[in-house]
C-alpha atoms as a PDB file:
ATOM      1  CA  UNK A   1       0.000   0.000   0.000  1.00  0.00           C
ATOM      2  CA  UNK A   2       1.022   3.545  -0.606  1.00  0.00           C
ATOM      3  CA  UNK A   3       2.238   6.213   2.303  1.00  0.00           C
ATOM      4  CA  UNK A   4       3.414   8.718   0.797  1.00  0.00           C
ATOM      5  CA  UNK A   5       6.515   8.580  -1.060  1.00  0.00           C
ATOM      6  CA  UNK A   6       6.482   5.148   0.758  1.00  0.00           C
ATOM      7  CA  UNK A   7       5.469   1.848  -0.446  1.00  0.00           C
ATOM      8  CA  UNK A   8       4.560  -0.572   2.418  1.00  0.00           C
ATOM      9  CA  UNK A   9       3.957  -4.416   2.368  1.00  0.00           C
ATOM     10  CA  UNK A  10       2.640  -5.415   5.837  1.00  0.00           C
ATOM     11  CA  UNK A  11       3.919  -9.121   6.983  1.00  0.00           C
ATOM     12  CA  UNK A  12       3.218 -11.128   9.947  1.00  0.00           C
ATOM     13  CA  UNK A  13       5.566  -9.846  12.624  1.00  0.00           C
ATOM     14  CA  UNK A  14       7.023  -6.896  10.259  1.00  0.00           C
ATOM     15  CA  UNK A  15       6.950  -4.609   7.167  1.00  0.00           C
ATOM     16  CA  UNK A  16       8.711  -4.072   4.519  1.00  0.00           C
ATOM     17  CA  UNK A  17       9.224  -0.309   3.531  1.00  0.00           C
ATOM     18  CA  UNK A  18      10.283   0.461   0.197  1.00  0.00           C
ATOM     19  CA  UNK A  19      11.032   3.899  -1.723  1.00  0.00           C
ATOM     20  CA  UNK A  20      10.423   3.159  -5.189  1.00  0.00           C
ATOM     21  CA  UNK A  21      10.951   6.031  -7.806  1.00  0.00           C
ATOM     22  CA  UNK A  22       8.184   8.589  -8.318  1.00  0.00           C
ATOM     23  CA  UNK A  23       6.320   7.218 -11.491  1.00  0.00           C
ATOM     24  CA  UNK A  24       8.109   4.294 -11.803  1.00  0.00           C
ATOM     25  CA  UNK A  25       5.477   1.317 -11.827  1.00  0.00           C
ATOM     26  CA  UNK A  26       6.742  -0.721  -9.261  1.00  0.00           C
ATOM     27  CA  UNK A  27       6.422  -4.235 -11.575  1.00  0.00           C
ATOM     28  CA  UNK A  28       9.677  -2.438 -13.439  1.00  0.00           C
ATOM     29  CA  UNK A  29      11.453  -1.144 -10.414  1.00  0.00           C
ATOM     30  CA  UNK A  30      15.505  -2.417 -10.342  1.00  0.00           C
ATOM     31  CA  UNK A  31      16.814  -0.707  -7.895  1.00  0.00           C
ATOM     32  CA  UNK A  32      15.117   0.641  -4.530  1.00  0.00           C
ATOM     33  CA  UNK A  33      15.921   1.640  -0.972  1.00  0.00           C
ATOM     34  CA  UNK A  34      13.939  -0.241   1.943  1.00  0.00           C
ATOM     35  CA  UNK A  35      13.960  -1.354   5.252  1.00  0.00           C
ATOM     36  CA  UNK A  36      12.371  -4.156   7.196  1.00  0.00           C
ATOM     37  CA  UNK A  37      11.175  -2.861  10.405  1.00  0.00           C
ATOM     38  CA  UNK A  38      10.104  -5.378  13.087  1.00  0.00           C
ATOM     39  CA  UNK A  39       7.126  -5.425  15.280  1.00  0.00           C
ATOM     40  CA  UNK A  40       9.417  -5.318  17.932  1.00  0.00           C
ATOM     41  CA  UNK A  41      10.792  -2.027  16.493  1.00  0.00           C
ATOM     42  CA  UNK A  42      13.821  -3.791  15.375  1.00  0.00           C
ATOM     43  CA  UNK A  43      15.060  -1.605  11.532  1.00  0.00           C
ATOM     44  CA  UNK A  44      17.362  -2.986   8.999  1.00  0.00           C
ATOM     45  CA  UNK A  45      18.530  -1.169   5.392  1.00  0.00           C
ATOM     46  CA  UNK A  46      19.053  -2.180   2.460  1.00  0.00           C
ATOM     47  CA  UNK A  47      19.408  -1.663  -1.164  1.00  0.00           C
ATOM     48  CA  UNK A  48      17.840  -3.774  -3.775  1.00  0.00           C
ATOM     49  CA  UNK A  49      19.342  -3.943  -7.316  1.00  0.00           C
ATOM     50  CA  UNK A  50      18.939  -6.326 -10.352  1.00  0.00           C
ATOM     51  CA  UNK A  51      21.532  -7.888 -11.860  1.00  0.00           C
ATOM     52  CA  UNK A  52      20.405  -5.314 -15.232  1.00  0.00           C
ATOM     53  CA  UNK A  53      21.055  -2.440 -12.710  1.00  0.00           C
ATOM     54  CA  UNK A  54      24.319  -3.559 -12.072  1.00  0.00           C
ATOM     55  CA  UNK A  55      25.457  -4.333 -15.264  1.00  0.00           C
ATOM     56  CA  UNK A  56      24.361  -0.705 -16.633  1.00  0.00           C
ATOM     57  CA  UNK A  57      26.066   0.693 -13.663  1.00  0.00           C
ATOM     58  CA  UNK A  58      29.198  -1.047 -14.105  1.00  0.00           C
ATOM     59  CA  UNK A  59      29.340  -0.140 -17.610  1.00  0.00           C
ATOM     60  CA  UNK A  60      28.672   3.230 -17.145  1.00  0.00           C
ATOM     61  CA  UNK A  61      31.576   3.360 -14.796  1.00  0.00           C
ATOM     62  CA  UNK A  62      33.694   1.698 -17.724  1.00  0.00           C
ATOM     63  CA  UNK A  63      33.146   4.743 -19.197  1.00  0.00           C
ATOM     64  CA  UNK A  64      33.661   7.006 -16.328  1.00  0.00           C
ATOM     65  CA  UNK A  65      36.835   5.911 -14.754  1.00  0.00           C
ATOM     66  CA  UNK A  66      35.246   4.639 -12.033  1.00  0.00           C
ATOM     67  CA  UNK A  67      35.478   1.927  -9.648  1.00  0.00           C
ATOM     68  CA  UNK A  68      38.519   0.816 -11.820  1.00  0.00           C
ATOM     69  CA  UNK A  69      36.711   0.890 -15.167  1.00  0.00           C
ATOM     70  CA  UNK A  70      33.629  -0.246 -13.748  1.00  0.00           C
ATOM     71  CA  UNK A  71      36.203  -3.875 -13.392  1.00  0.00           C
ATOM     72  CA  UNK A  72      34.023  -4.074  -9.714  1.00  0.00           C
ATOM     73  CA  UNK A  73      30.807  -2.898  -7.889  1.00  0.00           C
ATOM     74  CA  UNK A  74      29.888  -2.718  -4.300  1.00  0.00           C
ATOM     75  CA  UNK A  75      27.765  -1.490  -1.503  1.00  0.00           C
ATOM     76  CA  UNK A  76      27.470  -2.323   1.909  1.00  0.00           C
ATOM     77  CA  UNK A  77      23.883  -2.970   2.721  1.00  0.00           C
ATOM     78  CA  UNK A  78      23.176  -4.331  -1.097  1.00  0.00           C
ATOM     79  CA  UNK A  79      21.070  -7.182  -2.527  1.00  0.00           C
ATOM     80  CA  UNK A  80      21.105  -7.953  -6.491  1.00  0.00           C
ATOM     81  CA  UNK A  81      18.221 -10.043  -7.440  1.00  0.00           C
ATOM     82  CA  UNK A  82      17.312 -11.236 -10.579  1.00  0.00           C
ATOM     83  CA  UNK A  83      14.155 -10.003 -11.953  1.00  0.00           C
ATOM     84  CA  UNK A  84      12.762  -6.719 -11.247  1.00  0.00           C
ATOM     85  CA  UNK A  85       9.377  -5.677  -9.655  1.00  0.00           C
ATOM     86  CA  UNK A  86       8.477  -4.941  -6.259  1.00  0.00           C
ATOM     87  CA  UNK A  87       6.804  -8.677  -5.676  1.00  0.00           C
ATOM     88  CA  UNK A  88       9.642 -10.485  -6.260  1.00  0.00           C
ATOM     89  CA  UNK A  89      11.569  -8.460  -4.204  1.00  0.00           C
ATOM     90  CA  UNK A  90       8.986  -9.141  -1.436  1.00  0.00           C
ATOM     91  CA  UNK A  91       9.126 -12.701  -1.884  1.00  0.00           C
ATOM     92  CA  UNK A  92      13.008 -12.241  -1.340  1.00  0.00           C
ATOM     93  CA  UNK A  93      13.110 -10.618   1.610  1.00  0.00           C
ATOM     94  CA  UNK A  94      10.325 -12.365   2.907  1.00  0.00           C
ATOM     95  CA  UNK A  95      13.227 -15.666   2.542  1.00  0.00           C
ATOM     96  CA  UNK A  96      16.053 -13.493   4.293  1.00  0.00           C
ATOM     97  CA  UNK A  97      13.663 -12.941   6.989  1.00  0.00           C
ATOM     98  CA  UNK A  98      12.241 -16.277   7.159  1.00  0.00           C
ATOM     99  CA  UNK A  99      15.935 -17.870   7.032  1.00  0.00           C
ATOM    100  CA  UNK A 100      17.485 -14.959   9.163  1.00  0.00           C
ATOM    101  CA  UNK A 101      19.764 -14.085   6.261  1.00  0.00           C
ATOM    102  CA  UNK A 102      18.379 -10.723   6.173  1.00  0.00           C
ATOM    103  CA  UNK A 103      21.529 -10.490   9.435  1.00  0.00           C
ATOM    104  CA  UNK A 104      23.832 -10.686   7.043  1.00  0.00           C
ATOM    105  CA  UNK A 105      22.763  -8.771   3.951  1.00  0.00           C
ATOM    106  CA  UNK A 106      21.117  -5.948   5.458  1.00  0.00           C
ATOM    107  CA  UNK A 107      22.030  -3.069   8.027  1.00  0.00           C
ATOM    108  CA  UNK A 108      21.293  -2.751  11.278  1.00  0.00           C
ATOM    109  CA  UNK A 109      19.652   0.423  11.760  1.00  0.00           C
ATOM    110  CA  UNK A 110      18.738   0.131  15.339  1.00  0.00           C
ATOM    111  CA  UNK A 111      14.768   1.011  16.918  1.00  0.00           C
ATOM    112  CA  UNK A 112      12.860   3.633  15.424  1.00  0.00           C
ATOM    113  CA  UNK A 113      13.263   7.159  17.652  1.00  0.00           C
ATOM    114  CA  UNK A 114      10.299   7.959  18.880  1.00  0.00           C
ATOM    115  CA  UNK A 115       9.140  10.668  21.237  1.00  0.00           C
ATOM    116  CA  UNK A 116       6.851   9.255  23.787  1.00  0.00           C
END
């Protein structure tokens, strides 16, 4: 559902936020900012990027200069998946949860601030 600039998928036990470009439809979005945030409060962020993404970013660096010629691409908190769209992407994350593998891929952004 949207909130905003937000688009949320509510889960048992958490949500997945994501921040999909403005007016792209989200069955063609490739590369996206989210976060999983826990019922507990629990936050972790990430990046999501298809393999496409990565490719046209590497070869733009090629052309750049950067990152060596585009010879390597990184980022600390980033997934590549396959396919693009926003419901594959769920069903992704919804396995990194599920297996706890989200630990390791995402970051740790600690509990939401809130002012009680």
């Amino acid at each position: 559902m949207w909130d905003g600039a937000f688009y949320r998928v509510q889960r048992d036990g958490y949500e997945i936020c994501f921040v999909p470009d403005h007016g792209v439809p989200l069955d063609e979005i490739d590369d996206v900012d989210m976060w999983v945030i826990f019922d507990s409060g629990d936050r972790w962020s990430g990046t999501i990027y298809t393999l496409d993404d990565v490719r046209r970013t590497m070869d733009r660096r090629r052309r750049t200069g950067e990152c060596l010629d585009g010879r390597y691409f990184y980022v600390w908190d980033g997934l590549i998946v396959r396919d693009p769209g926003i419901s594959g992407m769920v069903e992704v994350v919804d396995e990194l949860v599920r297996s706890g593998d989200y630990r390791s891929v995402f970051r740790d952004v600690g509990p939401e601030d809130r002012d009680d």
